[in-house]
N, C-alpha and C. Protein backbone atom coordinates (compact mmCIF):
# COMPACT_ATOMS: atom_id res chain seq x y z
N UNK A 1 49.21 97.20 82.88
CA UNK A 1 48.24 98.21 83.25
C UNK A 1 48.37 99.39 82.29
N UNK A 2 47.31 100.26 81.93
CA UNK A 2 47.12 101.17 80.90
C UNK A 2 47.85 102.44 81.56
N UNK A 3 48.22 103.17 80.92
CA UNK A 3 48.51 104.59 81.49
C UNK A 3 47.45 105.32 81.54
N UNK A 4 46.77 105.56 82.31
CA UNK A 4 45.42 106.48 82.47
C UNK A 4 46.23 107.52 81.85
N UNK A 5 47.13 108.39 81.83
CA UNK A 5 47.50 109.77 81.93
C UNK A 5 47.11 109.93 79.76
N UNK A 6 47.38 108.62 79.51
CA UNK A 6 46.98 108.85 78.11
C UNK A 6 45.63 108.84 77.58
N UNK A 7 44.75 108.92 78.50
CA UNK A 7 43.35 109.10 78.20
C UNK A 7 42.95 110.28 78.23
N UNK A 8 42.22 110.85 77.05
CA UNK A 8 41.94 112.26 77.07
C UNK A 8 40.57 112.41 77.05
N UNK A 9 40.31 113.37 77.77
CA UNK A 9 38.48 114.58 77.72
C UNK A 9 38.62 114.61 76.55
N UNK A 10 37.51 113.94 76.40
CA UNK A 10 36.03 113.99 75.46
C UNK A 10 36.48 112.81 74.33
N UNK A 11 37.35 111.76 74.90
CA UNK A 11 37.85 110.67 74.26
C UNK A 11 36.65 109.77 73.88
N UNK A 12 36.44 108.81 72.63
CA UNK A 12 35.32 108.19 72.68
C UNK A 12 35.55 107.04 72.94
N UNK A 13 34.76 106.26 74.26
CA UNK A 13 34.75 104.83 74.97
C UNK A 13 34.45 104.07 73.76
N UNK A 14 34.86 102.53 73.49
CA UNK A 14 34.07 101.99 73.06
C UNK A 14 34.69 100.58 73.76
N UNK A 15 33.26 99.21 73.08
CA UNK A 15 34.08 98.20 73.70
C UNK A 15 34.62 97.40 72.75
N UNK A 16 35.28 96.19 72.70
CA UNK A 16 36.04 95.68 72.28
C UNK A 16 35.36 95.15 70.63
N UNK A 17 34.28 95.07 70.65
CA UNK A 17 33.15 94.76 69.35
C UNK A 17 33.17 96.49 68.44
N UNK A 18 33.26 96.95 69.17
CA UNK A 18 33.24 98.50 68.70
C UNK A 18 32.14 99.36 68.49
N UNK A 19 31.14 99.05 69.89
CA UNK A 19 30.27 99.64 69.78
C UNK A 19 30.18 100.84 71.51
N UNK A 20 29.85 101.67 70.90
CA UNK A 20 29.95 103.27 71.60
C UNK A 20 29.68 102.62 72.91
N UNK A 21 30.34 102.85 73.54
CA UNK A 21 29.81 102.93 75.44
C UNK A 21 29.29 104.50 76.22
N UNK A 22 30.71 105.20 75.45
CA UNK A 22 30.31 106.95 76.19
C UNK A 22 31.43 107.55 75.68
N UNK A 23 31.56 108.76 76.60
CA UNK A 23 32.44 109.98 75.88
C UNK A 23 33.35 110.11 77.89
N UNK A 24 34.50 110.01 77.62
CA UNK A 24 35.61 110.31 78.69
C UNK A 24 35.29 112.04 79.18
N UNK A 25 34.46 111.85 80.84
CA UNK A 25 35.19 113.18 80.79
C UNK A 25 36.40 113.56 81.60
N UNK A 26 36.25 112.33 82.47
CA UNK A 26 37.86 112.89 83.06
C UNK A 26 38.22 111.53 83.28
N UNK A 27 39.57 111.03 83.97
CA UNK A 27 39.53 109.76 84.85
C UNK A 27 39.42 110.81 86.46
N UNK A 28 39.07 109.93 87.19
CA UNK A 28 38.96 109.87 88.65
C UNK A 28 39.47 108.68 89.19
N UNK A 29 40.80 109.07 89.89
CA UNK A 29 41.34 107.81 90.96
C UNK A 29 41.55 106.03 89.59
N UNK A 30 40.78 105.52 90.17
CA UNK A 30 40.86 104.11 89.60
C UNK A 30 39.94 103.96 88.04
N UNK A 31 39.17 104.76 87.67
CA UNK A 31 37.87 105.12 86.80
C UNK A 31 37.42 105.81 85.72
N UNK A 32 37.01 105.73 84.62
CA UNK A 32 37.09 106.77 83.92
C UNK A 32 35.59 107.55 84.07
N UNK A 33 35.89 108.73 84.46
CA UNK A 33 34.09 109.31 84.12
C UNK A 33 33.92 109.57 83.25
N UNK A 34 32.40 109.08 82.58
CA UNK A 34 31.97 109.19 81.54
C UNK A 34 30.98 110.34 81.45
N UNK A 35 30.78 111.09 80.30
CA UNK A 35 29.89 112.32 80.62
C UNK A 35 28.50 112.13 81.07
N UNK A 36 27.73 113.17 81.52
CA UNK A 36 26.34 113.08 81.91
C UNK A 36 25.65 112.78 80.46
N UNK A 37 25.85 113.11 79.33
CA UNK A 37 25.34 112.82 78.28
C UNK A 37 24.84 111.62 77.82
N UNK A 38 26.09 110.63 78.27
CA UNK A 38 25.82 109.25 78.00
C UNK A 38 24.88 108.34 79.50
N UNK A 39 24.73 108.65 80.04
CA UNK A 39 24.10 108.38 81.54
C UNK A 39 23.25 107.51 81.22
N UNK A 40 22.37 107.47 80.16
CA UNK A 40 21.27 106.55 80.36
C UNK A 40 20.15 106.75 80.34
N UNK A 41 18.97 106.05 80.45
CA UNK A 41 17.79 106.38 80.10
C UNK A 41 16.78 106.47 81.75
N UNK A 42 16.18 107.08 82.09
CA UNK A 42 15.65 106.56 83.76
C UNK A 42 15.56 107.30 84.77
N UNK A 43 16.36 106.80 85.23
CA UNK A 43 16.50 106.84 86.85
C UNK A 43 18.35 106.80 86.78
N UNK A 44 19.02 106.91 85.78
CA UNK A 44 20.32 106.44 85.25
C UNK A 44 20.79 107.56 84.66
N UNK A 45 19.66 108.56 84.04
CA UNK A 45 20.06 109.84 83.18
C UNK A 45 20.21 110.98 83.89
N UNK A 46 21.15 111.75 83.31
CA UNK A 46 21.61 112.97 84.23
C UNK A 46 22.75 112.78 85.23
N UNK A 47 23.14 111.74 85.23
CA UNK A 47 24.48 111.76 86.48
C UNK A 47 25.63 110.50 85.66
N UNK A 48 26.78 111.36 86.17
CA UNK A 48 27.63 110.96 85.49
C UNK A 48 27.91 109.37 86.04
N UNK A 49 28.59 108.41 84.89
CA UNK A 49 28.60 107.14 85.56
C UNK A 49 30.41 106.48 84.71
N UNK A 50 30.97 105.57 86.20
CA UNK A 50 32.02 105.37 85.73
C UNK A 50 32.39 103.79 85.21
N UNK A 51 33.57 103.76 84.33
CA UNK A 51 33.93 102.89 84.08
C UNK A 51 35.34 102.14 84.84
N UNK A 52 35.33 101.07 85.47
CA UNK A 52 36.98 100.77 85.93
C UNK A 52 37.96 100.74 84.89
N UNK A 53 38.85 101.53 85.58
CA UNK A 53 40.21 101.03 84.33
C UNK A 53 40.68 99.79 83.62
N UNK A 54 40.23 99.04 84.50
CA UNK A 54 40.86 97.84 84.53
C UNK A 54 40.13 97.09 83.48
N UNK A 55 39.23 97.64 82.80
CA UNK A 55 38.30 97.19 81.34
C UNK A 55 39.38 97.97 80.28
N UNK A 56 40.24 98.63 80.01
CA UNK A 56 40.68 99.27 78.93
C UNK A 56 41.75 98.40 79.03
N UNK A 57 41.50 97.97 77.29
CA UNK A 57 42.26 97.04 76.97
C UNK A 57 43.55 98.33 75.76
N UNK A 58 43.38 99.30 75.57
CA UNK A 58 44.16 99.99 74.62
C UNK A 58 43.61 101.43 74.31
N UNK A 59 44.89 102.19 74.11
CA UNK A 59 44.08 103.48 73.83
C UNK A 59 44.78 103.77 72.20
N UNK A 60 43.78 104.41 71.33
CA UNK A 60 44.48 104.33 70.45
C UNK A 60 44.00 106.04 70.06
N UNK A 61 44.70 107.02 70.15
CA UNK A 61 44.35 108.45 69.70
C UNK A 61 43.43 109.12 70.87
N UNK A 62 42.17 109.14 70.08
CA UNK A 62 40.80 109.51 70.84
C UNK A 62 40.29 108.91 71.30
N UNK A 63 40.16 107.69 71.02
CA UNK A 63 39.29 106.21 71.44
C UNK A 63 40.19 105.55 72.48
N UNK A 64 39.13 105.31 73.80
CA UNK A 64 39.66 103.95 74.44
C UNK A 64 38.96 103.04 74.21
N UNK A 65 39.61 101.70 73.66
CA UNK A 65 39.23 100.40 73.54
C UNK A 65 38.82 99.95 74.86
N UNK A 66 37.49 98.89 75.23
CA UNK A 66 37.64 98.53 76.45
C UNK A 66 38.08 96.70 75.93
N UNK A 67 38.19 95.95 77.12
CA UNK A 67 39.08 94.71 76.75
C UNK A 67 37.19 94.09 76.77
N UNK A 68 36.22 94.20 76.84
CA UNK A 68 34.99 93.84 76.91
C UNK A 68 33.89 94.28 75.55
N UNK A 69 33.21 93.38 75.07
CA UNK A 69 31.93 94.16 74.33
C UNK A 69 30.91 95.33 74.72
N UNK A 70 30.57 96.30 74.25
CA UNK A 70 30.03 97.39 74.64
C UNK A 70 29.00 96.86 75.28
N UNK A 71 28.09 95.80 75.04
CA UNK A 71 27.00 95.65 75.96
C UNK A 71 27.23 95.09 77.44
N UNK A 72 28.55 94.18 77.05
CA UNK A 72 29.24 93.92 78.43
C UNK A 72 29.52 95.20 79.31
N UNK A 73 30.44 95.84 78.45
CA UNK A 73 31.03 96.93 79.35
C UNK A 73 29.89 97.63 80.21
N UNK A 74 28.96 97.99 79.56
CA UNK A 74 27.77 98.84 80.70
C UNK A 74 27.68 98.06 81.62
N UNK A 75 27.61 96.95 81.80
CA UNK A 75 27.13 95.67 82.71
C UNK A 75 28.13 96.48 84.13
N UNK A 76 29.25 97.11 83.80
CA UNK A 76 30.89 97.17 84.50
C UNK A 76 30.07 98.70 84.84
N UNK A 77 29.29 99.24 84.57
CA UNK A 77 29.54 101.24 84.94
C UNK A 77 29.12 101.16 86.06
N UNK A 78 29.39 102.07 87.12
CA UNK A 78 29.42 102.39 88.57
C UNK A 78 28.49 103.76 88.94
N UNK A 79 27.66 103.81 89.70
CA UNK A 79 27.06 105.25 89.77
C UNK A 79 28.67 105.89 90.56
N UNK A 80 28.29 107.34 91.21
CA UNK A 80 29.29 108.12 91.61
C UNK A 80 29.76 107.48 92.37
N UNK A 81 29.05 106.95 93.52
CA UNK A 81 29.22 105.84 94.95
C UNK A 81 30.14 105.07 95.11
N UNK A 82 30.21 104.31 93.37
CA UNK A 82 30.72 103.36 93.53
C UNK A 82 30.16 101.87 93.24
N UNK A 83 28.16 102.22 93.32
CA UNK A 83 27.51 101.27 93.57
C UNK A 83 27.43 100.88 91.54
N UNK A 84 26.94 99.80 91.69
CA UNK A 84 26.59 98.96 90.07
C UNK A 84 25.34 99.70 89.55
N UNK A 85 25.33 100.00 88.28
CA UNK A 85 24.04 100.89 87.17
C UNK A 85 23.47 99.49 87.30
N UNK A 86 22.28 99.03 87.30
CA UNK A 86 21.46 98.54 87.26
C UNK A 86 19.74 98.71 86.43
C-alpha cells in the first residue's frame, strides 16, 4: 500500500501510459481529491472529483503514477458522495 502522507497539493495525477488525469488537492480518508479545475466538462465541471488510492501505483516527486491508463483511471473518479463520474 502507498503512503498517502507522500502525496502532495497540487501534485500532478497521471496514469500509468502517462497521460494527465488531474492535479492533487488534498487526499481525503481513502482518496485523493482532485481539483475543481480538472472536473470535467458538463454536468461533471465545477466540483471536485476523487480518485481511490488504491489506483496509485508510485509516487515519484510531484507526480502520482496511477497503476491504470489515464483513460482508464477516469473510468475509477468518484463524485464527493462517493457515487461513479459517469
Amino acid at each position: 500500500m502507498i503512503d498517502a502522507g507522500r502525496i502532495k497539493e497540487h501534485a500532478k495525477v497521471i496514469g500509468a501510459d502517462g497521460a494527465p488525469v488531474g492535479t492533487v488537492d488534498r487526499v481525503e480518508g481513502s482518496r485523493i481529491k482532485l481539483t475543481k479545475a480538472d472536473s470535467g466538462e458538463g454536468g461533471h465541471q465545477g466540483h471536485h472529483h476523487f480518485i481511490p488510492l488504491e489506483l496509485v501505483a508510485d509516487i515519484e516527486g510531484d507526480t502520482v503514477r496511477l497503476s491504470a491508463n489515464g483513460d482508464v483511471a477516469v473510468s475509477f473518479e468518484e463524485e464527493e458522495g462517493g457515487s461513479a463520474v459517469h
